[in-house]
N, C-alpha and C. Protein backbone atom coordinates (compact mmCIF):
# COMPACT_ATOMS: atom_id res chain seq x y z
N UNK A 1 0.83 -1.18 0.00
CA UNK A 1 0.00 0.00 0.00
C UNK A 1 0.88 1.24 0.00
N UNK A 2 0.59 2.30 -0.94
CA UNK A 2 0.92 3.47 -0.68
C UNK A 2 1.05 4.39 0.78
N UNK A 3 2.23 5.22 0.78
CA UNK A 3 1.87 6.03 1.66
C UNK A 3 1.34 7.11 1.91
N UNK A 4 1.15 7.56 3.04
CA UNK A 4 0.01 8.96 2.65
C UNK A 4 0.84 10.03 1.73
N UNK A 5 2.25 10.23 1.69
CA UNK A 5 2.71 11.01 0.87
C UNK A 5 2.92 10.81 -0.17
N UNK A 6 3.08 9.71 -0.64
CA UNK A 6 3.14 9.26 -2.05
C UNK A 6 1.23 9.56 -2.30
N UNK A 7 0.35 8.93 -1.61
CA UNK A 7 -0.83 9.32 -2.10
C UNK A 7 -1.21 10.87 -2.28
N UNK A 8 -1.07 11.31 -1.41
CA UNK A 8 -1.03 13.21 -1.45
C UNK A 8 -0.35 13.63 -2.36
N UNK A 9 0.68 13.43 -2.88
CA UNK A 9 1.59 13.58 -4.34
C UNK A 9 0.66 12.89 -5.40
N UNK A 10 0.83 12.02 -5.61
CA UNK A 10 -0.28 11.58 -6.67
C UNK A 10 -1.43 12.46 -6.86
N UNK A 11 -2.24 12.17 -5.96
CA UNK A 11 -3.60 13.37 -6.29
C UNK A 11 -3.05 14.99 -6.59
N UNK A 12 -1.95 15.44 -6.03
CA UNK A 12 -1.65 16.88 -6.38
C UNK A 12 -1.32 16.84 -7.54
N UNK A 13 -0.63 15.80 -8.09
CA UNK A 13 -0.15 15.88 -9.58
C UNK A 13 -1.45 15.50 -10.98
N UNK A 14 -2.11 14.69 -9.80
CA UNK A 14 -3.12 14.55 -10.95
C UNK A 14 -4.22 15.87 -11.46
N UNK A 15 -4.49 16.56 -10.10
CA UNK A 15 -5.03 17.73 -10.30
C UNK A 15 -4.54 18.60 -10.91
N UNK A 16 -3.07 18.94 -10.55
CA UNK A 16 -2.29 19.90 -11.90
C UNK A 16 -2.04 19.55 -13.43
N UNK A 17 -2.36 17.92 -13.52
CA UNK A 17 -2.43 17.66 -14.73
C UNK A 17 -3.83 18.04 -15.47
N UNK A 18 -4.83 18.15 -14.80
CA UNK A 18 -6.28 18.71 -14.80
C UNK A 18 -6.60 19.48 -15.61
N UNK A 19 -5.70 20.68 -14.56
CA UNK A 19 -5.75 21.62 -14.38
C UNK A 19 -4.84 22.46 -16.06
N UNK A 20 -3.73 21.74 -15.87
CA UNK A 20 -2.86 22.01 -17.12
C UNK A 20 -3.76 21.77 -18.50
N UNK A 21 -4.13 20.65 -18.64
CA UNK A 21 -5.12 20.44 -19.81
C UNK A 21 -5.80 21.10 -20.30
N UNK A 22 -6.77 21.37 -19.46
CA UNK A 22 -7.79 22.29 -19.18
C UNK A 22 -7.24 23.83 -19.46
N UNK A 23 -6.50 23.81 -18.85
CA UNK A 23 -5.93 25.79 -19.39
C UNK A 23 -5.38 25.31 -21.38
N UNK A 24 -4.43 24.44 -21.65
CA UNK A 24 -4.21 24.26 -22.75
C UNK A 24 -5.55 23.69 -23.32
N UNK A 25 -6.33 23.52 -23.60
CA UNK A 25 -7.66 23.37 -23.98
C UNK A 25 -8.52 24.68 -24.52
N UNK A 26 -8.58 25.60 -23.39
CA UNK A 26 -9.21 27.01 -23.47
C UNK A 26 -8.45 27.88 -24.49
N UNK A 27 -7.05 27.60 -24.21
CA UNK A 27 -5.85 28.23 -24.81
C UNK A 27 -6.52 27.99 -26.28
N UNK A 28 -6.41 26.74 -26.63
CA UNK A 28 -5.92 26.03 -28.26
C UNK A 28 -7.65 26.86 -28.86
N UNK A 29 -8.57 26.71 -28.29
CA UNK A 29 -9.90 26.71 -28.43
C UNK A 29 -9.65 28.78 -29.10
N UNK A 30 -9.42 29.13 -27.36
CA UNK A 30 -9.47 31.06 -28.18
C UNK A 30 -8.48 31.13 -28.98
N UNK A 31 -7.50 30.62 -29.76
CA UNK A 31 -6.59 30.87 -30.51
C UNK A 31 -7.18 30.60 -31.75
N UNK A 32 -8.00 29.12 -32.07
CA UNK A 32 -9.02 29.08 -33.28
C UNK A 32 -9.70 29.80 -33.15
N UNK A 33 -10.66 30.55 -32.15
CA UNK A 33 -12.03 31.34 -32.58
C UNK A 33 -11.21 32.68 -32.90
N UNK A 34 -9.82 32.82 -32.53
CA UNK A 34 -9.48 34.28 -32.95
C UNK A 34 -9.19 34.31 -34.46
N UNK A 35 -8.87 33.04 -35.07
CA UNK A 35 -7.87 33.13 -36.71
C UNK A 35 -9.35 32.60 -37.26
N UNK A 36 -10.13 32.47 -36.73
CA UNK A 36 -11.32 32.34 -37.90
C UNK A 36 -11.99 33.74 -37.87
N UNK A 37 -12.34 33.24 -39.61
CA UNK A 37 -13.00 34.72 -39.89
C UNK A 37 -14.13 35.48 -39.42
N UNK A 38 -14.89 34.24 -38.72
CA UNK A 38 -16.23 35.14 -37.90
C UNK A 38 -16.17 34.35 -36.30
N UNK A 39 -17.15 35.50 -35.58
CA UNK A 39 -17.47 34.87 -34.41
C UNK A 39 -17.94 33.54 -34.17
N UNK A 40 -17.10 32.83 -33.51
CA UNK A 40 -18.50 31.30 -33.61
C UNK A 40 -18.91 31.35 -32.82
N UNK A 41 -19.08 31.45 -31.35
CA UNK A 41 -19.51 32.30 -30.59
C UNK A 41 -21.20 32.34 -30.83
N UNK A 42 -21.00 33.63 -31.57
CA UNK A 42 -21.88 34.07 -32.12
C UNK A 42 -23.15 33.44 -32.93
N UNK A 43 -21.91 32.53 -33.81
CA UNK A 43 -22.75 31.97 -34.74
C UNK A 43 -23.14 30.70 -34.29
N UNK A 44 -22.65 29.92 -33.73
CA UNK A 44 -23.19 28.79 -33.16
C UNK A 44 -24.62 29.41 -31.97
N UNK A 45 -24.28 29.88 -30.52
CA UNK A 45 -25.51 30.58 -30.14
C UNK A 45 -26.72 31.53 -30.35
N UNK A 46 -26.17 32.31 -31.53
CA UNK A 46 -27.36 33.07 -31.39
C UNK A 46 -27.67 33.24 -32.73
N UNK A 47 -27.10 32.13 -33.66
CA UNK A 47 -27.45 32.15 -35.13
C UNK A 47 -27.89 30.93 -35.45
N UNK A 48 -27.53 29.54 -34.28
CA UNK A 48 -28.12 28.61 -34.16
C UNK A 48 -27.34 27.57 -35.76
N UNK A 49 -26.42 28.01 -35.83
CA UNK A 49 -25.58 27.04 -37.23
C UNK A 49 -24.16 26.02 -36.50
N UNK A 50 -24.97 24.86 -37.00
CA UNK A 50 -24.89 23.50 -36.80
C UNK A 50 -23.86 23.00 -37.12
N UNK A 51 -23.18 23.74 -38.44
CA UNK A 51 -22.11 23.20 -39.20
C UNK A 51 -21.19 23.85 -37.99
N UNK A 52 -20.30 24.92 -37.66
CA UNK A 52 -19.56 25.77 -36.82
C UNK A 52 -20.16 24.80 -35.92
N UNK A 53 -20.85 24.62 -34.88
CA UNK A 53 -20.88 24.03 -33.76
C UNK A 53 -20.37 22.73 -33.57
N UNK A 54 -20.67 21.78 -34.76
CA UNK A 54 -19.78 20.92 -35.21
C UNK A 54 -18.47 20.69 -35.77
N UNK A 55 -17.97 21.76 -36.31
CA UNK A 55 -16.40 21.81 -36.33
C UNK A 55 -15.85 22.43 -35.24
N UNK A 56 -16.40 23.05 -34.54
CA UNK A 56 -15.67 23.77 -32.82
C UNK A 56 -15.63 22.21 -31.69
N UNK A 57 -16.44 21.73 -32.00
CA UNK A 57 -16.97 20.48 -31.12
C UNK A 57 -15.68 19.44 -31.53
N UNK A 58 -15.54 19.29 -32.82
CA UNK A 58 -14.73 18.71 -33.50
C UNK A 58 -13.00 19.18 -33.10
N UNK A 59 -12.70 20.43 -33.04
CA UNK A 59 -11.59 20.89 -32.74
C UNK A 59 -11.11 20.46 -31.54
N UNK A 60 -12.23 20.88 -30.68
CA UNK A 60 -11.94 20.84 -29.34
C UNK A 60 -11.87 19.10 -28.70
N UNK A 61 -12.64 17.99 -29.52
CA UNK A 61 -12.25 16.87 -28.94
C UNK A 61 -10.82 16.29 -29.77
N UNK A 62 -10.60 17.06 -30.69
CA UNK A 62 -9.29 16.44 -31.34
C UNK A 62 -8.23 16.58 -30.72
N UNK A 63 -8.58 18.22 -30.12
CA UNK A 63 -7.38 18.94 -28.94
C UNK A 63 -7.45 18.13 -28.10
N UNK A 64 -8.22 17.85 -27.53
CA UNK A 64 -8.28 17.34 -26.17
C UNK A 64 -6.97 15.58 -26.12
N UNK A 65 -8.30 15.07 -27.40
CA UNK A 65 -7.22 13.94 -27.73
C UNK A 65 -5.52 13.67 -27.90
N UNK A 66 -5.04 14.71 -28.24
CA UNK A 66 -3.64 15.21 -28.37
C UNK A 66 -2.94 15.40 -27.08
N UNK A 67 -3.94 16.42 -26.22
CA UNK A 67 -3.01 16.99 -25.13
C UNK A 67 -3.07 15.70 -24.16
N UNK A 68 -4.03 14.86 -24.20
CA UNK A 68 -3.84 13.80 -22.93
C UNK A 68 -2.94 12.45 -23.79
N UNK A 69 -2.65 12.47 -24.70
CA UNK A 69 -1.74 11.79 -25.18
C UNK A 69 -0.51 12.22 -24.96
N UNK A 70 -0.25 13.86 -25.33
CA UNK A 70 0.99 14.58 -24.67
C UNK A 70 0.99 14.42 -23.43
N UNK A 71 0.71 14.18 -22.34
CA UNK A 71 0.39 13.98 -20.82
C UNK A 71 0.51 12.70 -20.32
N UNK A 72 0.04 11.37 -20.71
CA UNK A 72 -0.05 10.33 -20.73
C UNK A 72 1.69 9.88 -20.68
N UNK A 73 2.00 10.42 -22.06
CA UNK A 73 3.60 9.60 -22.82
C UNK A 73 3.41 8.94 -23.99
């Protein structure tokens, strides 16, 4: 069995790995909505277009897929 410090290390690292993702996630995400040519934002909520909500949706699980592979090893 683990000890409590090895367990308390573990969970701190797992949370900063979380945590890291998660900021590189938001990151990768406003960096596409800035180099595209319109708000999606916009156009996905309050224009209600399906296609943009589906390629943002799309971005963002591809990112995701990447960075926990970068994280993993």
């Amino acid at each position: 069995m683990l000890e409590a410090t090895s367990q308390t290390s573990i969970l701190l690292l797992t949370i900063l790995y979380a945590i890291l993702g998660l900021a590189l996630l938001i990151l990768g995400y406003w960096i596409v909505d800035r180099f595209t040519p319109t708000d999606a934002q916009k156009k996905i909520f309050e224009e209600g277009n399906v296609a943009v909500a589906i390629l943002m949706g799309s971005f963002v699980l591809g990112l995701a897929l990447v960075i926990a592979a970068a994280m993993t090893g």
